[in-house]
Protein backbone atom coordinates (compact mmCIF):
# COMPACT_ATOMS: atom_id res chain seq x y z
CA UNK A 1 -146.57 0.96 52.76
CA UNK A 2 -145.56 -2.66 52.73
CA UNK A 3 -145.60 -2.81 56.55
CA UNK A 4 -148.78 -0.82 56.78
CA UNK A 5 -150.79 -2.68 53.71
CA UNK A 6 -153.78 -3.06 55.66
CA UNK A 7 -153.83 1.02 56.38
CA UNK A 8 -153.29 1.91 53.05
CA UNK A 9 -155.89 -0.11 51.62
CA UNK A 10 -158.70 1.30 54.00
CA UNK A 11 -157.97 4.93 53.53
CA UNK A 12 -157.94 4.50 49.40
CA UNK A 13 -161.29 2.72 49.93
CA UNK A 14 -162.09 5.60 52.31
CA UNK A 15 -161.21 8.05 49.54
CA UNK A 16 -163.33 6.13 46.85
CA UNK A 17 -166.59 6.48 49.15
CA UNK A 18 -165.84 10.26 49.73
CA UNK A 19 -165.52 10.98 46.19
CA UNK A 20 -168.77 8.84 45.40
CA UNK A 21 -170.90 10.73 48.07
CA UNK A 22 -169.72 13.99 47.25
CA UNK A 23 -170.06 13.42 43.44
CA UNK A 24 -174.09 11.71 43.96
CA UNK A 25 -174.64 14.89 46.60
CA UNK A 26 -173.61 17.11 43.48
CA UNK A 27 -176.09 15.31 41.69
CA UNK A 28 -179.46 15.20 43.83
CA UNK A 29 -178.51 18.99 44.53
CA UNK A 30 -178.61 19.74 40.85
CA UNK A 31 -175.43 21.17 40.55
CA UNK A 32 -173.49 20.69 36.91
CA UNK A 33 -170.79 18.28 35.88
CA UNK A 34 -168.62 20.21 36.11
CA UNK A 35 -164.81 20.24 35.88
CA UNK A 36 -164.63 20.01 39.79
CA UNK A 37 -166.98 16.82 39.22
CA UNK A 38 -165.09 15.56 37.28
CA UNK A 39 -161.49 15.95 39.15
CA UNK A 40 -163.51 14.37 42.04
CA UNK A 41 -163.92 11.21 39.83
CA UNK A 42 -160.75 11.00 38.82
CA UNK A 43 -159.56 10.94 42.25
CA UNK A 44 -161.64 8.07 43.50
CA UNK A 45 -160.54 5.99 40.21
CA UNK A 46 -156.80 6.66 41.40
CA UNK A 47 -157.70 5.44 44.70
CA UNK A 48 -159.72 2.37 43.39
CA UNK A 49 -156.37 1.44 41.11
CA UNK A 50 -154.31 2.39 43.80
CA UNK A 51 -156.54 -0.25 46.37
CA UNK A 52 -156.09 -2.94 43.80
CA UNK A 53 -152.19 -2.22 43.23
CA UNK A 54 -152.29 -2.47 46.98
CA UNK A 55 -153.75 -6.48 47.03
CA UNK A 56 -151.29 -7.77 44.28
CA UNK A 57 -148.38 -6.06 46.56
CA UNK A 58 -147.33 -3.36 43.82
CA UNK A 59 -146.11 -0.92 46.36
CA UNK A 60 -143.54 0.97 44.13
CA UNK A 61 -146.51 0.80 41.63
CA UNK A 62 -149.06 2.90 43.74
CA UNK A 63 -146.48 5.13 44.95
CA UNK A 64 -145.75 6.31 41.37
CA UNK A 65 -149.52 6.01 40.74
CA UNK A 66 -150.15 8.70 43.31
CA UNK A 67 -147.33 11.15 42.29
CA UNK A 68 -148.64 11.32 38.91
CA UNK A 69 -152.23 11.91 39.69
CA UNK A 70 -151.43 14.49 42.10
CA UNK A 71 -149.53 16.13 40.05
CA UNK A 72 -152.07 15.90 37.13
CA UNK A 73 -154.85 16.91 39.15
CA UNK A 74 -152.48 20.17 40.10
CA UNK A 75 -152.26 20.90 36.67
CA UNK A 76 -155.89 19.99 35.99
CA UNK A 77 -156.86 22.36 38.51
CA UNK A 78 -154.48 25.19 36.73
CA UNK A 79 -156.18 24.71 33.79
CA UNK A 80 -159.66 24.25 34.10
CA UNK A 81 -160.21 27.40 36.71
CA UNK A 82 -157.76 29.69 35.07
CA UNK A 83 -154.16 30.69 36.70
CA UNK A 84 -150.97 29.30 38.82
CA UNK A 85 -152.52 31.01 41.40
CA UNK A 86 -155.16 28.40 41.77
CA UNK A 87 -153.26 25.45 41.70
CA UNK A 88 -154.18 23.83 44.90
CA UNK A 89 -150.72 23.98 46.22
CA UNK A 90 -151.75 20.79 48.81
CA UNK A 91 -151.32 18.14 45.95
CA UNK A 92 -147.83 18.99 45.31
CA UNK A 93 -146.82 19.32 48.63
CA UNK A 94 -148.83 15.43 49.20
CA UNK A 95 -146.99 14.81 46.08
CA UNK A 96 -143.28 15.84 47.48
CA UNK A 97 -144.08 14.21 50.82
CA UNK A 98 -145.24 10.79 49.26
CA UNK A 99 -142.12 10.56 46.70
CA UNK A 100 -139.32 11.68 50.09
CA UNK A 101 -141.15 8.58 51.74
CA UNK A 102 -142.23 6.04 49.55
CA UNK A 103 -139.37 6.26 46.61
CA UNK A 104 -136.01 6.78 46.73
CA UNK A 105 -133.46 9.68 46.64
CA UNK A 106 -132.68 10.02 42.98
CA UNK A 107 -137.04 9.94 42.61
CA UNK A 108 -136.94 12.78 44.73
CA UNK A 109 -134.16 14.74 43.10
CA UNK A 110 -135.99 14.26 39.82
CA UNK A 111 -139.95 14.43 40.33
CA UNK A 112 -138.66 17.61 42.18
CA UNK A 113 -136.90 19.08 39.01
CA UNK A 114 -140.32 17.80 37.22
CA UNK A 115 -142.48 19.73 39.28
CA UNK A 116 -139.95 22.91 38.77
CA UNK A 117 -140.58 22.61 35.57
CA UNK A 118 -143.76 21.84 35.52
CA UNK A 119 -145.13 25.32 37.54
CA UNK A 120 -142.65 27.26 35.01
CA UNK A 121 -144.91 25.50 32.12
CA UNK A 122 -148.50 26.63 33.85
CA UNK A 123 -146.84 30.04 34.57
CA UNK A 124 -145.77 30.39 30.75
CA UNK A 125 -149.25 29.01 29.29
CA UNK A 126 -151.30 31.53 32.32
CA UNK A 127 -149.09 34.48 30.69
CA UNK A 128 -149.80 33.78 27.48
CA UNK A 129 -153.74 33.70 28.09
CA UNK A 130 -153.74 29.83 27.34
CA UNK A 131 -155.57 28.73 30.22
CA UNK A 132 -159.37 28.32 30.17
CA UNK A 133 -161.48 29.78 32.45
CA UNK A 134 -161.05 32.84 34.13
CA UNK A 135 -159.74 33.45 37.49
CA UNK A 136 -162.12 32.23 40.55
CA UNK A 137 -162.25 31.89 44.34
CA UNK A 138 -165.51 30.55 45.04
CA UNK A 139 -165.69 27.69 47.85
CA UNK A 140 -168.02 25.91 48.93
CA UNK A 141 -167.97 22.06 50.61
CA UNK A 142 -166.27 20.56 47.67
CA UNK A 143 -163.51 22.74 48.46
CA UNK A 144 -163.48 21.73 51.87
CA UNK A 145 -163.86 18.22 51.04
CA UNK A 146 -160.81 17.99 49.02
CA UNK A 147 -158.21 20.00 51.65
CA UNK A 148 -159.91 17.44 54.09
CA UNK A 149 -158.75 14.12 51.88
CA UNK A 150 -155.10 16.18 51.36
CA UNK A 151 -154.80 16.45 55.26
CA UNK A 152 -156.07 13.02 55.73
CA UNK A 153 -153.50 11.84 52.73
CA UNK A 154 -150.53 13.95 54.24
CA UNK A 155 -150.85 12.45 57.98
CA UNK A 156 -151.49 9.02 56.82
CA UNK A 157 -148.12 8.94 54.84
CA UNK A 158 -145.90 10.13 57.83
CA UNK A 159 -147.88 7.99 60.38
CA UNK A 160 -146.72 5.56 57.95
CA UNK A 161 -143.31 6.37 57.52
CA UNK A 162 -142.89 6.77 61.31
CA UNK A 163 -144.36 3.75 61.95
CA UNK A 164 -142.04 2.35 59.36
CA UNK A 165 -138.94 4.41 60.69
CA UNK A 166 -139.78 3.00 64.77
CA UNK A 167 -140.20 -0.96 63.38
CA UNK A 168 -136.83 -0.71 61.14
CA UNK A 169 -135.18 0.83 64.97
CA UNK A 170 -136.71 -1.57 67.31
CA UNK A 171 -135.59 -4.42 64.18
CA UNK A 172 -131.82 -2.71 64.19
CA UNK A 173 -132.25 -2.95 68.37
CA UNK A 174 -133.11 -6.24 68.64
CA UNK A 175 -130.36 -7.20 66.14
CA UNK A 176 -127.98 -5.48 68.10
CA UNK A 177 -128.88 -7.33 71.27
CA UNK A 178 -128.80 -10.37 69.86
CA UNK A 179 -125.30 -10.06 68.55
CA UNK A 180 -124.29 -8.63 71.90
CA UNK A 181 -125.87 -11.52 72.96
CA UNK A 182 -123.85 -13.93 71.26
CA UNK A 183 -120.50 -12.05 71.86
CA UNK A 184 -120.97 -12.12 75.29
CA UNK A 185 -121.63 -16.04 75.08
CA UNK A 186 -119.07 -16.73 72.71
CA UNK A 187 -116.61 -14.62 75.00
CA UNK A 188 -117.74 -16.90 77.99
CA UNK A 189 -117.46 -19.86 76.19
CA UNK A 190 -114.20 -19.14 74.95
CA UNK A 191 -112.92 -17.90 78.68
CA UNK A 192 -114.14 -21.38 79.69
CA UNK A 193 -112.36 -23.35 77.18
CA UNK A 194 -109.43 -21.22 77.53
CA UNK A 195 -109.26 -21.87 80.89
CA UNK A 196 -110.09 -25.83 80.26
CA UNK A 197 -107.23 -25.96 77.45
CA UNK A 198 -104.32 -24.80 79.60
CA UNK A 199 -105.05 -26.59 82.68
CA UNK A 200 -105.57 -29.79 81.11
CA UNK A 201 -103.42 -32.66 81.87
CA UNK A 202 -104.74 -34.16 78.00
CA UNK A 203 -102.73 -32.71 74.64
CA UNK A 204 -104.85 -30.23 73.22
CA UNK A 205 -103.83 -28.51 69.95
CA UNK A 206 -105.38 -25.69 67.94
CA UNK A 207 -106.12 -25.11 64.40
CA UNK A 208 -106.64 -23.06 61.79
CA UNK A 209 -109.60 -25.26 59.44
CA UNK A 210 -108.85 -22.33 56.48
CA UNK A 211 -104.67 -22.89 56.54
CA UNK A 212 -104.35 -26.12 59.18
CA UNK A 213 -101.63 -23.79 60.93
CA UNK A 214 -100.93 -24.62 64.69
CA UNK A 215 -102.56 -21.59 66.88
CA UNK A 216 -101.75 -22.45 70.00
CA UNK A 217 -101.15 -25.62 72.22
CA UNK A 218 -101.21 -26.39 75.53
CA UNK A 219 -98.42 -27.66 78.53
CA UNK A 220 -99.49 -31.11 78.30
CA UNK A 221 -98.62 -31.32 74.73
CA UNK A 222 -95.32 -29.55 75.18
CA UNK A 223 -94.73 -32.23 77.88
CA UNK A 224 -96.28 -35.33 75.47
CA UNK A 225 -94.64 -34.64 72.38
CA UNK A 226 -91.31 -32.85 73.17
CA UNK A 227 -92.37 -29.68 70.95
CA UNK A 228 -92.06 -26.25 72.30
CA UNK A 229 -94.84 -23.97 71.94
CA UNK A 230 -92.72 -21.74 69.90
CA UNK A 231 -91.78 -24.60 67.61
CA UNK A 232 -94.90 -25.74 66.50
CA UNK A 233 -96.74 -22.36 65.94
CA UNK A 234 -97.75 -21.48 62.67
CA UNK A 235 -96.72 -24.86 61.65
CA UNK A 236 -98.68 -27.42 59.73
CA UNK A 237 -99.24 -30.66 61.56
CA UNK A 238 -97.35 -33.16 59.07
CA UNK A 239 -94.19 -33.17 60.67
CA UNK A 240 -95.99 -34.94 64.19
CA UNK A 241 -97.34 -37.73 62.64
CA UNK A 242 -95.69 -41.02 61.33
CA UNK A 243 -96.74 -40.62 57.15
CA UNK A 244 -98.96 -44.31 57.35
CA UNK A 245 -102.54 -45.49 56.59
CA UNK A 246 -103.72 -44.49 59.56
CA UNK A 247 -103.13 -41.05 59.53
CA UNK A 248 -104.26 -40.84 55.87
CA UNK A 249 -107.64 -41.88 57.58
CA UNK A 250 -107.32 -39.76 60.23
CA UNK A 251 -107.04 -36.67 57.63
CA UNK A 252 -109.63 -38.07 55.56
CA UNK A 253 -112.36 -38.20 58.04
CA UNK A 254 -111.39 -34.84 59.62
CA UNK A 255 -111.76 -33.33 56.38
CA UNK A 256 -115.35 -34.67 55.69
CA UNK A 257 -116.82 -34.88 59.30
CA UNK A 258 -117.25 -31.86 61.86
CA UNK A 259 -116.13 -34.00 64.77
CA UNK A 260 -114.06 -37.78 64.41
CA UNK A 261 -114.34 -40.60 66.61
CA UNK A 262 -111.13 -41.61 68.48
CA UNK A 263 -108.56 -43.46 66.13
CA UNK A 264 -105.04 -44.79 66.34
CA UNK A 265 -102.01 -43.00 65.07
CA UNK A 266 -98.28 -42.64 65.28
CA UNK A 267 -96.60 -39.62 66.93
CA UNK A 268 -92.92 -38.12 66.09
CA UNK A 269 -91.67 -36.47 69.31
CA UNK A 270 -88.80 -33.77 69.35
CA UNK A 271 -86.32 -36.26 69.28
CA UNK A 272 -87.33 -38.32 66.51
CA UNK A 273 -89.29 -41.48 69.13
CA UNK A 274 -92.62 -42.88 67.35
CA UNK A 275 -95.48 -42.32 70.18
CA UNK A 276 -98.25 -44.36 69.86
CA UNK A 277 -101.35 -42.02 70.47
CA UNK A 278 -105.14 -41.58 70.19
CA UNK A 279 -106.31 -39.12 68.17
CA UNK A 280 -109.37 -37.05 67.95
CA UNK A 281 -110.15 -33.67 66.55
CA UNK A 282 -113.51 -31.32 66.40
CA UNK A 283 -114.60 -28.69 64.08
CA UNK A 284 -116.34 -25.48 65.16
CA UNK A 285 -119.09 -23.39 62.90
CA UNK A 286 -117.50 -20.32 62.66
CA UNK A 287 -118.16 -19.07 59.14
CA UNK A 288 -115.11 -16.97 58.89
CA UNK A 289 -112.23 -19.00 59.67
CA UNK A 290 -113.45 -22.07 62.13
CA UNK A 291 -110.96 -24.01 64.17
CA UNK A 292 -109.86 -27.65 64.75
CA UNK A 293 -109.37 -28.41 68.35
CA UNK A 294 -107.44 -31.68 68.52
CA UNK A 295 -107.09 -34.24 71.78
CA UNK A 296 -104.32 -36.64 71.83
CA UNK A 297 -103.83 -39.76 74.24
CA UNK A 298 -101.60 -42.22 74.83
CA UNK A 299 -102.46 -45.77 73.41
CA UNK A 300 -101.95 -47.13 76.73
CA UNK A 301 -104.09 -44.59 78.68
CA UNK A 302 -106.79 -45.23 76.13
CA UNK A 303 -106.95 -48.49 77.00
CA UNK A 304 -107.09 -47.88 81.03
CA UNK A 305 -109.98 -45.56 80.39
CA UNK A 306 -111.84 -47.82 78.31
């Protein structure tokens, strides 16, 4: 209904003009006001609340609205022309359909059990002579008229609820795609860097930003620092750095800032020799656990480059 406000607003209008020109037709024909008048009323007031309901965006509101008068107008109908047997069976049936659409399960399960109970009341009250008027099956356009507006009611709410059902697929689709999407491109991207990272005559070192353990380094590292791959994995990086000011900055800014500029610090190889280096690390985005891709450089080579 939400999706389809528009719809829903021009068929209860719809409804209200039907049950207006049928119930001034009544009139200028001199029939009576009668109880069929009057259910015809009653209907077009529904639809009027139900159009207003619609513009302040009560859509659970108008949903419940309609099960109730449907229902009412069922037993209305029950009582006013005498027996079960003439409850127009088409408003609980708009009824059932309208609640498995619009509402949810546990609705369902319950207006259902209502309704059940509901026929077994009319039944009870038809046996025991309490109903009013006496059995009749006279039609006439009225009749006509309202098994018209129940059609029109019952292929309105599946249009509606296929409509609904196709959008929430084609919205589930296009989700879809765009996470394939972004697999596939984070796959690339990853293939590329992967294939950057181990090939790369610059240390390269990666981290874990939720633990700081070492993931995985690359030859040129191994080579720089002394370190085996094997004895650095899972590792925190503490033990490779000299314990000084500048590496308390160095942690400080990668803490706060995604990606740090180049800055000086002192390196601890295998064998215990201080390495002056250049250090700079970057943070990805990754929500879950992102990593810290670090580049080292000699002090020396820094300054050829620059």
């Amino acid at each position: 209904m939400a999706a389809r406000e528009g719809l829903a607003r021009s068929l209860a209008l719809l409804v209200v003009a039907l049950t207006m020109v049928l119930f001034v037709s009544e009139r200028l024909m001199g029939l009576p006001l009668d109880a069929d008048s009057l259910l015809g009323l009653g209907l077009g007031a529904i639809a009027l609340l139900s159009w207003g309901l619609l513009r302040r965006q009560h859509y659970e509101g108008v949903a419940w609205l309609l099960v109730a008068s449907l229902l009412t107008q069922a037993s209305a109908s029950a009582y006013f022309f005498g027996s079960v047997r003439t409850v127009n069976i088409w408003l609980i049936v708009v009824a059932q359909i309208g609640v498995g659409i619009f509402l949810s399960r546990r609705s369902l399960v319950w207006t259902t059990l209502g309704v059940i109970l509901l026929i077994g009341l009319l039944t009870w009250a038809d046996a025991q002579g309490l109903l009013k008027a006496r059995i009749g099956f006279d039609v006439g356009l009225r009749t006509w008229m309202m098994q018209v507006a129940c059609l029109l009611g019952v292929a309105a709410m599946v249009y509606l609820n296929r409509i609904q059902m196709r959008t929430a697929q084609q919205q589930q689709l296009q989700e879809a795609n765009q996470r394939l999407q972004a697999q596939l491109e984070r796959d690339h991207g990853m293939e590329r860097f992967s294939r950057i990272f181990f090939s790369s005559p610059t240390p390269i070192f990666v981290q874990s930003a939720r633990t700081g353990h070492i993931l995985d380094v690359n030859q040129a590292f191994e080579q720089v620092t002394g370190y085996s791959r094997e004895a650095v994995l899972n590792r925190r990086d503490a033990f490779l750095w000299l314990q000084d000011a500048s590496h308390e900055a160095f942690v400080q800014n990668r803490r706060s800032q995604w990606r740090t500029g180049w800055q000086p610090i002192t390196g601890l190889c295998a064998n215990g020799q201080e390495l002056p280096l250049m250090i700079c690390s970057e943070r990805d985005e990754d929500p879950d656990d992102s990593l810290v891709i670090t580049v080292l450089r000699l002090r020396g080579e820094e300054q050829d480059s620059a």
